[in-house]
C-alpha atoms as a PDB file:
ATOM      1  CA  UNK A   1     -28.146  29.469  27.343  1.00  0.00           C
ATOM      2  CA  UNK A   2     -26.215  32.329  25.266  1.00  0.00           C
ATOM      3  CA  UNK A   3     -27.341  34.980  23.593  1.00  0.00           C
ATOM      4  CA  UNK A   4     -27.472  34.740  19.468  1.00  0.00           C
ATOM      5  CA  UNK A   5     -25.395  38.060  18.338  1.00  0.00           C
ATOM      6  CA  UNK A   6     -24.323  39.616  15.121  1.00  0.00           C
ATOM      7  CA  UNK A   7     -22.211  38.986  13.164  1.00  0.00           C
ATOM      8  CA  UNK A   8     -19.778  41.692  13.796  1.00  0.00           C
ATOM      9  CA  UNK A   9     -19.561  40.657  17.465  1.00  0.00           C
ATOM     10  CA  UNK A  10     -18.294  36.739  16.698  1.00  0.00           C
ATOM     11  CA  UNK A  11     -15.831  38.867  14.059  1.00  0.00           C
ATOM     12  CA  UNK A  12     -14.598  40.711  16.685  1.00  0.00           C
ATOM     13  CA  UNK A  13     -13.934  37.435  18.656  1.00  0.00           C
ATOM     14  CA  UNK A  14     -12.072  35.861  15.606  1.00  0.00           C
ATOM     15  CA  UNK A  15     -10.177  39.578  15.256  1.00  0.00           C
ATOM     16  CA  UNK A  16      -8.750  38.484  19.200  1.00  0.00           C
ATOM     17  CA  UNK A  17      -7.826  35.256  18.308  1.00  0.00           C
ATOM     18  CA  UNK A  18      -5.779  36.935  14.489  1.00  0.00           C
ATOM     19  CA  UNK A  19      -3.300  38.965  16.791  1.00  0.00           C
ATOM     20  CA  UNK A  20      -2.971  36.257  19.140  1.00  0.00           C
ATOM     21  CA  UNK A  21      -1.329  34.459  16.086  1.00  0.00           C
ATOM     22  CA  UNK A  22       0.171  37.671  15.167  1.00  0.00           C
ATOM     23  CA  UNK A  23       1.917  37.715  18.907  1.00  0.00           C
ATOM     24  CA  UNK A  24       3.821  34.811  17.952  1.00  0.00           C
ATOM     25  CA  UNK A  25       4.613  35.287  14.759  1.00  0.00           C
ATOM     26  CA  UNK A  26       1.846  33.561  13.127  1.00  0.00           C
ATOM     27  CA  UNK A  27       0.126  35.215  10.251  1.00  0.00           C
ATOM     28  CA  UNK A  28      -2.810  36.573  11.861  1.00  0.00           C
ATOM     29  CA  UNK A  29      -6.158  34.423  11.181  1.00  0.00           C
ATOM     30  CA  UNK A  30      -8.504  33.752  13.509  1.00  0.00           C
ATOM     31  CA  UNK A  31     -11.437  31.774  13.851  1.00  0.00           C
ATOM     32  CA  UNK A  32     -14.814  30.738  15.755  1.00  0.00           C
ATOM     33  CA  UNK A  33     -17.270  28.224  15.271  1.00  0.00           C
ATOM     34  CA  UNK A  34     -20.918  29.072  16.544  1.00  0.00           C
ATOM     35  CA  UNK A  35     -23.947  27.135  16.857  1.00  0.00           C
ATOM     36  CA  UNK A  36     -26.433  28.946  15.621  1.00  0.00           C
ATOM     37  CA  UNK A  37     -29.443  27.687  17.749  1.00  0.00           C
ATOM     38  CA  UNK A  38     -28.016  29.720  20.839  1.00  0.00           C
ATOM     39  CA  UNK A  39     -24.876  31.450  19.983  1.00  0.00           C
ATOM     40  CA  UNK A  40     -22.858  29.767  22.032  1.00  0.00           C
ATOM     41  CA  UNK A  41     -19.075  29.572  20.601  1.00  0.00           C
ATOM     42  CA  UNK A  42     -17.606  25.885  20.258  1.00  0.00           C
ATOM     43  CA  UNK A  43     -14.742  26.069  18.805  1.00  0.00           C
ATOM     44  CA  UNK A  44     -12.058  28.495  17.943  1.00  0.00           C
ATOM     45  CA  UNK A  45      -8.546  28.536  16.393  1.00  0.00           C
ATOM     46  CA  UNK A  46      -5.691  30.750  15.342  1.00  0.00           C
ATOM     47  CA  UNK A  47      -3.085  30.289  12.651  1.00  0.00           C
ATOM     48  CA  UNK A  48      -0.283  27.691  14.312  1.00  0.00           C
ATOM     49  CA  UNK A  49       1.277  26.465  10.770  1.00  0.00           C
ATOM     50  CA  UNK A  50       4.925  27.670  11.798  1.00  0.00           C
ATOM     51  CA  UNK A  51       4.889  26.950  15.849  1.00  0.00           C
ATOM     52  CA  UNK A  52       3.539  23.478  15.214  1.00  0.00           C
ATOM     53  CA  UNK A  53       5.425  22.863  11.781  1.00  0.00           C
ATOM     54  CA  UNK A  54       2.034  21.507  10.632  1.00  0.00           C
ATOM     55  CA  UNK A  55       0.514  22.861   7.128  1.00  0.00           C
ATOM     56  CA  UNK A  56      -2.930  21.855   8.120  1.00  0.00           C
ATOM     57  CA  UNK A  57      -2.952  24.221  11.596  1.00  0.00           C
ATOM     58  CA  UNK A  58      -4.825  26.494  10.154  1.00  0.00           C
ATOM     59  CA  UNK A  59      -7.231  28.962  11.954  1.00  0.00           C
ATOM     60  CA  UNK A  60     -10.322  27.340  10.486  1.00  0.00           C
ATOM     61  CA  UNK A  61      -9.109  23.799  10.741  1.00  0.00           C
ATOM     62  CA  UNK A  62      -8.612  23.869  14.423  1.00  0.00           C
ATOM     63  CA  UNK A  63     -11.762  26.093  15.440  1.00  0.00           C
ATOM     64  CA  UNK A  64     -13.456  23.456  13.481  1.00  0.00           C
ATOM     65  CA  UNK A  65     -11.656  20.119  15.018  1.00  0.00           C
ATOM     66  CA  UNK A  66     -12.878  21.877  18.442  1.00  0.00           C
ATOM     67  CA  UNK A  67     -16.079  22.291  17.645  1.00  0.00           C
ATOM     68  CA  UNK A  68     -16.624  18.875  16.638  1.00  0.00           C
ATOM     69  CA  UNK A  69     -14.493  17.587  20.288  1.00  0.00           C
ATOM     70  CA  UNK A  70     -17.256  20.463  21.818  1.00  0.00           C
ATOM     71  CA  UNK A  71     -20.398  18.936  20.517  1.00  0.00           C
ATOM     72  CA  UNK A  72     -19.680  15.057  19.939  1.00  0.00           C
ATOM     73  CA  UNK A  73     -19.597  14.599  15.921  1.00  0.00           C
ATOM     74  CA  UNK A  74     -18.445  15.802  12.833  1.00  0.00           C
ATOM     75  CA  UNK A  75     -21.465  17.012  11.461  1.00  0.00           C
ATOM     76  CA  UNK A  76     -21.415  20.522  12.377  1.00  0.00           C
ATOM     77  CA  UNK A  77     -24.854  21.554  11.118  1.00  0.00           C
ATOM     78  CA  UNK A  78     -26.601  24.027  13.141  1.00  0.00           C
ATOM     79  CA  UNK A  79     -23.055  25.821  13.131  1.00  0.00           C
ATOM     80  CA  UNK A  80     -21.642  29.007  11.415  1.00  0.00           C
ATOM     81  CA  UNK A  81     -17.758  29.598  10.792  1.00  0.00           C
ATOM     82  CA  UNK A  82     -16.480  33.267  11.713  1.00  0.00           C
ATOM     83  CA  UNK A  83     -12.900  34.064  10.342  1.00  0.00           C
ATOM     84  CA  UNK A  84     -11.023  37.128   9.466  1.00  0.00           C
ATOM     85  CA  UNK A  85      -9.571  35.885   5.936  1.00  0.00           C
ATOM     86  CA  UNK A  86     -11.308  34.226   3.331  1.00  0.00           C
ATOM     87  CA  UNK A  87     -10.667  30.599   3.368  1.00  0.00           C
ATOM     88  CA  UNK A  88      -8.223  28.665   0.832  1.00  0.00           C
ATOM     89  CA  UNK A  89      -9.072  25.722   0.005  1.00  0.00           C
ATOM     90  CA  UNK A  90      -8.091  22.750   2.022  1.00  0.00           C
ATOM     91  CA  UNK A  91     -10.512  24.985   4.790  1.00  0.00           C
ATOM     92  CA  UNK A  92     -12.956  25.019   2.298  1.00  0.00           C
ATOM     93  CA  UNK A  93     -12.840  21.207   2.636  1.00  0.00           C
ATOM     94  CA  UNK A  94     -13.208  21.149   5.845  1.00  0.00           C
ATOM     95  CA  UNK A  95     -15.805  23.450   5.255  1.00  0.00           C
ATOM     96  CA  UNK A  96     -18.085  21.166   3.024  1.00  0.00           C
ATOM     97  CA  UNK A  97     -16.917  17.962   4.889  1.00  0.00           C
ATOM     98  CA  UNK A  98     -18.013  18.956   8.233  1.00  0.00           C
ATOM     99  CA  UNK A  99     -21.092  20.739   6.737  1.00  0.00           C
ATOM    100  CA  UNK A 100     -20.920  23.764   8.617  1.00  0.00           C
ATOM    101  CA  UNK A 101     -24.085  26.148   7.420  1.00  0.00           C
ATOM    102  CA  UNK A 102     -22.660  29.226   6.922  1.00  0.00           C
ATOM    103  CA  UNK A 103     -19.353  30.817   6.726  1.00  0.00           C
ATOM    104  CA  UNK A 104     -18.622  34.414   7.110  1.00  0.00           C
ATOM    105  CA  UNK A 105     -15.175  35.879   6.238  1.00  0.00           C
ATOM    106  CA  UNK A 106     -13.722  39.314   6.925  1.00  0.00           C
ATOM    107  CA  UNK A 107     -10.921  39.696   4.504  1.00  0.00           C
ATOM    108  CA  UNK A 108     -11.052  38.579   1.121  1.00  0.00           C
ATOM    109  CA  UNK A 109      -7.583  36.606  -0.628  1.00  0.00           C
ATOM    110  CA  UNK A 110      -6.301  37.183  -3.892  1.00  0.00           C
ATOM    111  CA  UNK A 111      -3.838  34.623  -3.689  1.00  0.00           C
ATOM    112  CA  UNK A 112      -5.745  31.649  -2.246  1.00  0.00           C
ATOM    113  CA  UNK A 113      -9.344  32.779  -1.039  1.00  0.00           C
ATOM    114  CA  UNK A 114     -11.428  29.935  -2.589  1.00  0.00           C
ATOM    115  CA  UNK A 115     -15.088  31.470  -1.674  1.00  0.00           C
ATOM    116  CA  UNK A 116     -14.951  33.894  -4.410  1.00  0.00           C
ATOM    117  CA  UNK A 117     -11.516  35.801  -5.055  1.00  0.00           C
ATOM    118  CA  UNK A 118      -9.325  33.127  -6.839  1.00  0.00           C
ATOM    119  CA  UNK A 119     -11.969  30.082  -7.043  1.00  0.00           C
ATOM    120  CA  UNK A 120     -15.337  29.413  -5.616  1.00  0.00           C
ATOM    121  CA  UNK A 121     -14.895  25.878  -4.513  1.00  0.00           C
ATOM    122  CA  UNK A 122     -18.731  26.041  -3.284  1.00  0.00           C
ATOM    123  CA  UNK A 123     -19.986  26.772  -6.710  1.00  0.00           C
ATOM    124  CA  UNK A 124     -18.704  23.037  -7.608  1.00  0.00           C
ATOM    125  CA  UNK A 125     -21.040  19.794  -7.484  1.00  0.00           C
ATOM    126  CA  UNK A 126     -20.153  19.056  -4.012  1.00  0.00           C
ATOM    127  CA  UNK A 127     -22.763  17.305  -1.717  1.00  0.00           C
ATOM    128  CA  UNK A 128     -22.691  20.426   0.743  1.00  0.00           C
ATOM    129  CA  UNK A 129     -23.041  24.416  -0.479  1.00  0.00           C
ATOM    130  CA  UNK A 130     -22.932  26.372   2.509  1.00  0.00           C
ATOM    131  CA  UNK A 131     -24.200  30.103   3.094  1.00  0.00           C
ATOM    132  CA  UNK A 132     -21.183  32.522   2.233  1.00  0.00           C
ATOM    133  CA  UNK A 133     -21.427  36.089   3.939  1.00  0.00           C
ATOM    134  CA  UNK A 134     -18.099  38.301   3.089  1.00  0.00           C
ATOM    135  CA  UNK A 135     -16.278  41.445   3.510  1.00  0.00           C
ATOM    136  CA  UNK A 136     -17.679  41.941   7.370  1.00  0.00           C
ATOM    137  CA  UNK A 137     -15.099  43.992   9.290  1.00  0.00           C
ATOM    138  CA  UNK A 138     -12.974  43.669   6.324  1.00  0.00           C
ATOM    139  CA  UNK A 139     -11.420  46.736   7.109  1.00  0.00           C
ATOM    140  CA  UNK A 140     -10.146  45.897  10.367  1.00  0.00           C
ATOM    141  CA  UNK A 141      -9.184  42.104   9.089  1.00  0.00           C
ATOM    142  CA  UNK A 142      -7.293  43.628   6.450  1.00  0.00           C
ATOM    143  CA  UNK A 143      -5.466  45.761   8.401  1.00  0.00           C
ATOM    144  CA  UNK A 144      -4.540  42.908  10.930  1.00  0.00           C
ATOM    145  CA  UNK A 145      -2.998  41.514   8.085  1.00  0.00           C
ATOM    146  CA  UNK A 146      -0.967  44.330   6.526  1.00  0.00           C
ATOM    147  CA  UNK A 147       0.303  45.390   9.563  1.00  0.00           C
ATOM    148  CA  UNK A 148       1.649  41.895  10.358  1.00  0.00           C
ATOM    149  CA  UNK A 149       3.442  41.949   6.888  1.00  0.00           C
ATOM    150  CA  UNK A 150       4.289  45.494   6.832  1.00  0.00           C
ATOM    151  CA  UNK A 151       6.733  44.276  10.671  1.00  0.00           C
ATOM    152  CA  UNK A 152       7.303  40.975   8.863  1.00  0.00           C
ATOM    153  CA  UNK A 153       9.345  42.972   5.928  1.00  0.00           C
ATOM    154  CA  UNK A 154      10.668  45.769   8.680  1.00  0.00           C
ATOM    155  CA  UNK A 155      12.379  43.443  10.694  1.00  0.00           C
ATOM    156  CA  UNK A 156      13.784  41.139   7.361  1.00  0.00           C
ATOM    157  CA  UNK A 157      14.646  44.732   6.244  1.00  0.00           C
ATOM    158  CA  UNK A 158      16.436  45.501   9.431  1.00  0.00           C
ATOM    159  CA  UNK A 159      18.192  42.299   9.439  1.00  0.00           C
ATOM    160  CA  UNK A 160      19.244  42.659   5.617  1.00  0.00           C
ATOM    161  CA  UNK A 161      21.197  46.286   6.655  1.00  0.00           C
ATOM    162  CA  UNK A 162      22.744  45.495   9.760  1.00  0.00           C
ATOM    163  CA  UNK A 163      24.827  42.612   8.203  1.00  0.00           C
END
C-alpha cells in the first residue's frame, strides 16, 4: 500500500515527466493520475503531440488513458489529476468524461487554460464538476515552460542568422 502525499510531491513527479517532453522537443507538460484512497500513481503522461504526429497526445490524455488500462475502467473516481499547465479543453473533456475528482494544475494558460484563465469549462452544466486546485509549484511549472520557449526561439534565432 502507498503512502497518500501532498500535493507538491505528485507536482514534482509531473515536473519529471514536463522536461522529459522538453528532452525531445516536446513542449514540456507533464502529468500523473493518483488514486486518492492510497496514493498510489496510475497513470502518467508527457506531451508527445509532435513525436507521435497525434493532436490528442497530450500530457493529460495519456496519464489518463493509463490510468484507466491501470485500474480496469473508465470511471476514474477515487482519482486526482496532477499536471504542470492548466488544461485546455479537449483535457478538460477527458477530464469530466472520465470523472476524475480533482484536478490540480501548476501553471495557469492564457491562451487555452479552460479551468479558469480563458474559459471555465467546469462552470458549464456538465454531468461531472470536479475539484480544481491551481497555481501549486507554479513557479517552477512556469519556468519549465519559458525556458523551453526561450531555447525554442534561440535556436530558430540561430538558424535565421546563420543562413
Amino acid at each position: 500500500m502507498c503512502k497518500v502525499q501532498s500535493d507538491e510531491y505528485y507536482m514534482q513527479r509531473a515536473l519529471e515527466l514536463a522536461q522529459k517532453a522538453a528532452s525531445i522537443g516536446e513542449v514540456p507538460v507533464g502529468a500523473v493520475v493518483v488514486r486518492k484512497r492510497d496514493g498510489k500513481i496510475v497513470g502518467e503522461g508527457y506531451n508527445l503531440r509532435e513525436c507521435e504526429k497525434n493532436p490528442l497526445a497530450h500530457a493529460e490524455i495519456i496519464a489518463i488513458n493509463e490510468a484507466s488500462k491501470t485500474l480496469g475502467g473508465w470511471r476514474l473516481i477515487d482519482c486526482e489529476l496532477f499536471v504542470t499547465l492548466e488544461p485546455c479543453p479537449m483535457c478538460c473533456g477527458a477530464i469530466i468524461n472520465s470523472r476524475v475528482e480533482r484536478v490540480v494544475f501548476g501553471a495557469y494558460d492564457k491562451k487555452a487554460g479552460s479551468c479558469c484563465s480563458v474559459t471555465d469549462l467546469f462552470e458549464l452544466p456538465y454531468n461531472h464538476k470536479p475539484e480544481l486546485v491551481g497555481a501549486v509549484m507554479e513557479e517552477h511549472c512556469s519556468k519549465v515552460l519559458s525556458d523551453f520557449f526561450k531555447e525554442l526561439r534561440n535556436i530558430k534565432q540561430s538558424a535565421t542568422q546563420s543562413e
